[in-house]
Protein backbone atom coordinates (compact mmCIF):
# COMPACT_ATOMS: atom_id res chain seq x y z
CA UNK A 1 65.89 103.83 138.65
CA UNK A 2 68.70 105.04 141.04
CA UNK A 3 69.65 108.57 141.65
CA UNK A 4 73.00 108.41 139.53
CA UNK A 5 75.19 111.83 139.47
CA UNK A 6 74.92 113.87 136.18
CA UNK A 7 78.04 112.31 134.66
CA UNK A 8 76.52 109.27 134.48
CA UNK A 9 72.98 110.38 133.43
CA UNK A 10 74.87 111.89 131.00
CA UNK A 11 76.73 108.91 129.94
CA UNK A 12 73.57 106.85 129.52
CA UNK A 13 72.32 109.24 127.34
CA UNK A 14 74.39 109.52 125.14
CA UNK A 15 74.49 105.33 124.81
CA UNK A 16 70.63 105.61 124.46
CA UNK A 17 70.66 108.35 121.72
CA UNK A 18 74.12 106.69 119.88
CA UNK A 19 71.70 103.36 119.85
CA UNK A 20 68.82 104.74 118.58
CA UNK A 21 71.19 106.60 116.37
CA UNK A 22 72.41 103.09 114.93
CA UNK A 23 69.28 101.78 114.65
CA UNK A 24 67.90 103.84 112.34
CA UNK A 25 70.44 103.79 110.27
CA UNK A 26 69.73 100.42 109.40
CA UNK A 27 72.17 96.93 109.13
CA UNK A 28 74.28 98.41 106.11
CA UNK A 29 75.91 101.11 108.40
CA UNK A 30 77.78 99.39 111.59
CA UNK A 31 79.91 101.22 113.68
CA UNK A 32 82.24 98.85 115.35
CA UNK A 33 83.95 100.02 118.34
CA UNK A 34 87.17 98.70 120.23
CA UNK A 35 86.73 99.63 123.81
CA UNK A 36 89.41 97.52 124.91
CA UNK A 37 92.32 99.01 126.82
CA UNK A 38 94.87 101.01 123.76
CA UNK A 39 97.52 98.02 125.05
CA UNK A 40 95.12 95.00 124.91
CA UNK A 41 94.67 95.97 121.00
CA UNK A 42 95.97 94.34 118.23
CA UNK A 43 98.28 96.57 116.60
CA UNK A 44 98.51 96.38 112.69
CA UNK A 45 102.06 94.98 111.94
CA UNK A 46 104.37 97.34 110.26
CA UNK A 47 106.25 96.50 106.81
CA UNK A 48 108.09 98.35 104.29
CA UNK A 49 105.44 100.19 103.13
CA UNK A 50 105.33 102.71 106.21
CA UNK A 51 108.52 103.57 104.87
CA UNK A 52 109.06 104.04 101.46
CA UNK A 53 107.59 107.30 101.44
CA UNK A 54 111.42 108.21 102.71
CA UNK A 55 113.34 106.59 99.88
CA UNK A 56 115.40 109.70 98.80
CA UNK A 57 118.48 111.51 99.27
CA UNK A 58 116.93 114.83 99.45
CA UNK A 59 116.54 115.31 103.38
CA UNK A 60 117.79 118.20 105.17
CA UNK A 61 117.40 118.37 108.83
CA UNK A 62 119.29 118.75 112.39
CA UNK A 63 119.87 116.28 115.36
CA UNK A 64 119.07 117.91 118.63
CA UNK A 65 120.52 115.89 121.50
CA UNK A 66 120.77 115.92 125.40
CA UNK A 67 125.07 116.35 126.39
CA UNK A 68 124.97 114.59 129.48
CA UNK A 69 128.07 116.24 130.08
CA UNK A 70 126.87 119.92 130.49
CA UNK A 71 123.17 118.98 130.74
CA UNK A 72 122.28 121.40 128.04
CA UNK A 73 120.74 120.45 124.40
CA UNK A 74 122.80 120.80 121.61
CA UNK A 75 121.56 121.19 117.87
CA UNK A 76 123.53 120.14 114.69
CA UNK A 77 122.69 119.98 111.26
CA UNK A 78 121.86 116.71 109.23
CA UNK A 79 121.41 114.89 105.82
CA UNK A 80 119.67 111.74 105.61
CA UNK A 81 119.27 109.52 102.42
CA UNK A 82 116.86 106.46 102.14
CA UNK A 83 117.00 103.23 100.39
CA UNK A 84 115.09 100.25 100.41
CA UNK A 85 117.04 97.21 100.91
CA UNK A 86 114.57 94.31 100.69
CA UNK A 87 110.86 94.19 101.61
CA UNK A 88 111.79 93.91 105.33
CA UNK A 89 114.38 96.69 105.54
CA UNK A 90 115.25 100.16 104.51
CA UNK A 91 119.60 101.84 104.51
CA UNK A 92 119.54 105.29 105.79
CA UNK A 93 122.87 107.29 105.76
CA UNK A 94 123.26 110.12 107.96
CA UNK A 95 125.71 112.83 106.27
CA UNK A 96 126.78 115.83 108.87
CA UNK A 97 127.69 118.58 106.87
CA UNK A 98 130.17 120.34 109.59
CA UNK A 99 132.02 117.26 111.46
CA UNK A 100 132.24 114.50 108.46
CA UNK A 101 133.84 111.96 110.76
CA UNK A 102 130.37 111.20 112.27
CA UNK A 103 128.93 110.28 109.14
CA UNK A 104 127.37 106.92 109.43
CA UNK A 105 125.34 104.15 107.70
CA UNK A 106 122.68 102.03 109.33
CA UNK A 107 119.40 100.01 108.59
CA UNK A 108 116.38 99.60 109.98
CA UNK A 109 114.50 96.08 109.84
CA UNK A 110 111.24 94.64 110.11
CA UNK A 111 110.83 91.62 111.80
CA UNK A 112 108.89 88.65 109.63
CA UNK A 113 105.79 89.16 111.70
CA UNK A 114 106.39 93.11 111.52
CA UNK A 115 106.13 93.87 115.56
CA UNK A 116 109.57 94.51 115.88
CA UNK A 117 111.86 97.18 114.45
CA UNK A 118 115.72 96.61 114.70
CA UNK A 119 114.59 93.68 117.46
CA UNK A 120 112.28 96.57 119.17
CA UNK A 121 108.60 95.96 120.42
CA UNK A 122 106.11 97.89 118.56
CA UNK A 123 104.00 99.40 121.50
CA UNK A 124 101.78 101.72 119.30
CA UNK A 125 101.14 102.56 115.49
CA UNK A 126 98.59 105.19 114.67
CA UNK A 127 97.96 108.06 112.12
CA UNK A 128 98.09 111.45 113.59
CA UNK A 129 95.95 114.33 112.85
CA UNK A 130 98.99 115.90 110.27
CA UNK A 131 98.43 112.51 108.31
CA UNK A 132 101.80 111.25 110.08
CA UNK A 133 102.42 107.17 110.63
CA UNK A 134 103.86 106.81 113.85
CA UNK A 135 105.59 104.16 115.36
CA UNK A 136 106.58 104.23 118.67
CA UNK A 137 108.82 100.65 119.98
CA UNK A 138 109.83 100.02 122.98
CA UNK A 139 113.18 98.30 124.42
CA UNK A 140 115.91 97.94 127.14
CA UNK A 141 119.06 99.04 126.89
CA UNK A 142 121.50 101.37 127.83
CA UNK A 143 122.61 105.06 127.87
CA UNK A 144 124.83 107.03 129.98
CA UNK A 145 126.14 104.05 131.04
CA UNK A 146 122.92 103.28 132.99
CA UNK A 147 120.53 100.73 132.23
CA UNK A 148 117.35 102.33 130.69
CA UNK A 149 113.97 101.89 129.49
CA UNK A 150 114.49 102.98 125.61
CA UNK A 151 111.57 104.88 123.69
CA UNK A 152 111.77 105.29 120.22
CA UNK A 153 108.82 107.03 118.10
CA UNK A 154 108.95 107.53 114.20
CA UNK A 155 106.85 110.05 112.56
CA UNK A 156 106.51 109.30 109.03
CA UNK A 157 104.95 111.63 105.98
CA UNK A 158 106.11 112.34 102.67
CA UNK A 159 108.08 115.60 103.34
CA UNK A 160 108.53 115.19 107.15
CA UNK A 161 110.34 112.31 108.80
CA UNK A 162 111.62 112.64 112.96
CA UNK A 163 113.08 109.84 115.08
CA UNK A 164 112.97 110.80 118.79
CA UNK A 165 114.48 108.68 121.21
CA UNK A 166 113.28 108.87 125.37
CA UNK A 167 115.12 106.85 127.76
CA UNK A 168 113.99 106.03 130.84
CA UNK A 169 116.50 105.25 133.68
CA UNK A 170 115.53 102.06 135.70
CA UNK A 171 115.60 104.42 138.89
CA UNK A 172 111.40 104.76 137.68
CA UNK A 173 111.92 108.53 136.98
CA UNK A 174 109.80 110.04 133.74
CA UNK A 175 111.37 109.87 130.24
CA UNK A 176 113.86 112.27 129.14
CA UNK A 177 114.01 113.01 125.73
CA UNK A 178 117.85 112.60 124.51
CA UNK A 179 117.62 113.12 121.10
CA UNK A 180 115.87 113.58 118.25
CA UNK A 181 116.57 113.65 114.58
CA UNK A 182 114.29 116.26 112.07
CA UNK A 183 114.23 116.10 108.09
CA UNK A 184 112.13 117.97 105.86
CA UNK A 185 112.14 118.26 102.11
């Protein structure tokens, strides 16, 4: 046998006792591990049922954004109410108590194949340790006037609900976070 360092003695091991491990636990009890790279998985598709946890008009929360203008964040508060439109999309309306002229209604849909939300790649869809769905899609587009890598993650629970957006600006800097909406109720 080679001399291997101790990270790898250690690595082999651990495969040796994990085998031995699986075999006496007999057929009945497979493990089956993906060791493929997290973006060479298949992703499970998302549909409607992520979100109708949210469908309700009893959110409270605040939009914290980036003001490009002063370079500082700024923090408002929020409403949000949820409906389910059809089995591929969900209405939220956003409802700012102090400055009423920003109120707005959009959707959110599901593509047929549901790897795409609002036309956005689904790059990762996971449960957290809080018991969270997350979503996080992926796009182009453009902010600041600037073309820009656009990050979008959705963490999903029955009395917690955030939509962060990170942008990325084509000049291959990190992501910036520029805003991100919180509701609790």
């Amino acid at each position: 046998m080679k001399n291997l360092k101790y990270g790898e003695n250690m690595k082999h091991i651990l495969i040796l006792l994990t085998s031995g491990l699986l075999i006496s636990c007999g057929a009945q009890n497979t493990i089956v591990v993906n060791t493929a790279p997290l973006e060479e998985q298949k992703l499970s598709a998302v549909s409607i049922d992520d979100f109708k946890v949210l469908k309700g008009n009893d959110w409270q929360g605040r939009l914290t954004y980036l003001n490009y203008g002063s370079d500082e964040r700024s923090t408002i508060p929020v409403n949000l109410e949820v409906s389910i439109n059809s089995d591929q999309a969900l209405i939220y309306k956003m409802i700012f108590p102090d400055e009423p002229h920003a109120n707005s209604e959009s959707s959110l849909s599901i593509s047929d194949d549901g790897a795409k939300l609002d036309g956005q790649k689904i790059t990762k869809r996971f449960m957290n340790e809080d018991g969270e769905t997350v979503i996080v899609t992926k796009s182009k587009g453009y902010d600041d006037n600037r073309e820009v890598t656009i990050r979008t993650t959705y963490s999903i629970s029955e009395n917690e609900f955030k939509m962060k957006k990170d942008v990325q600006f084509d000049t291959g800097e990190a992501f910036i976070n520029r805003n991100e909406f919180a509701f609790n109720r």
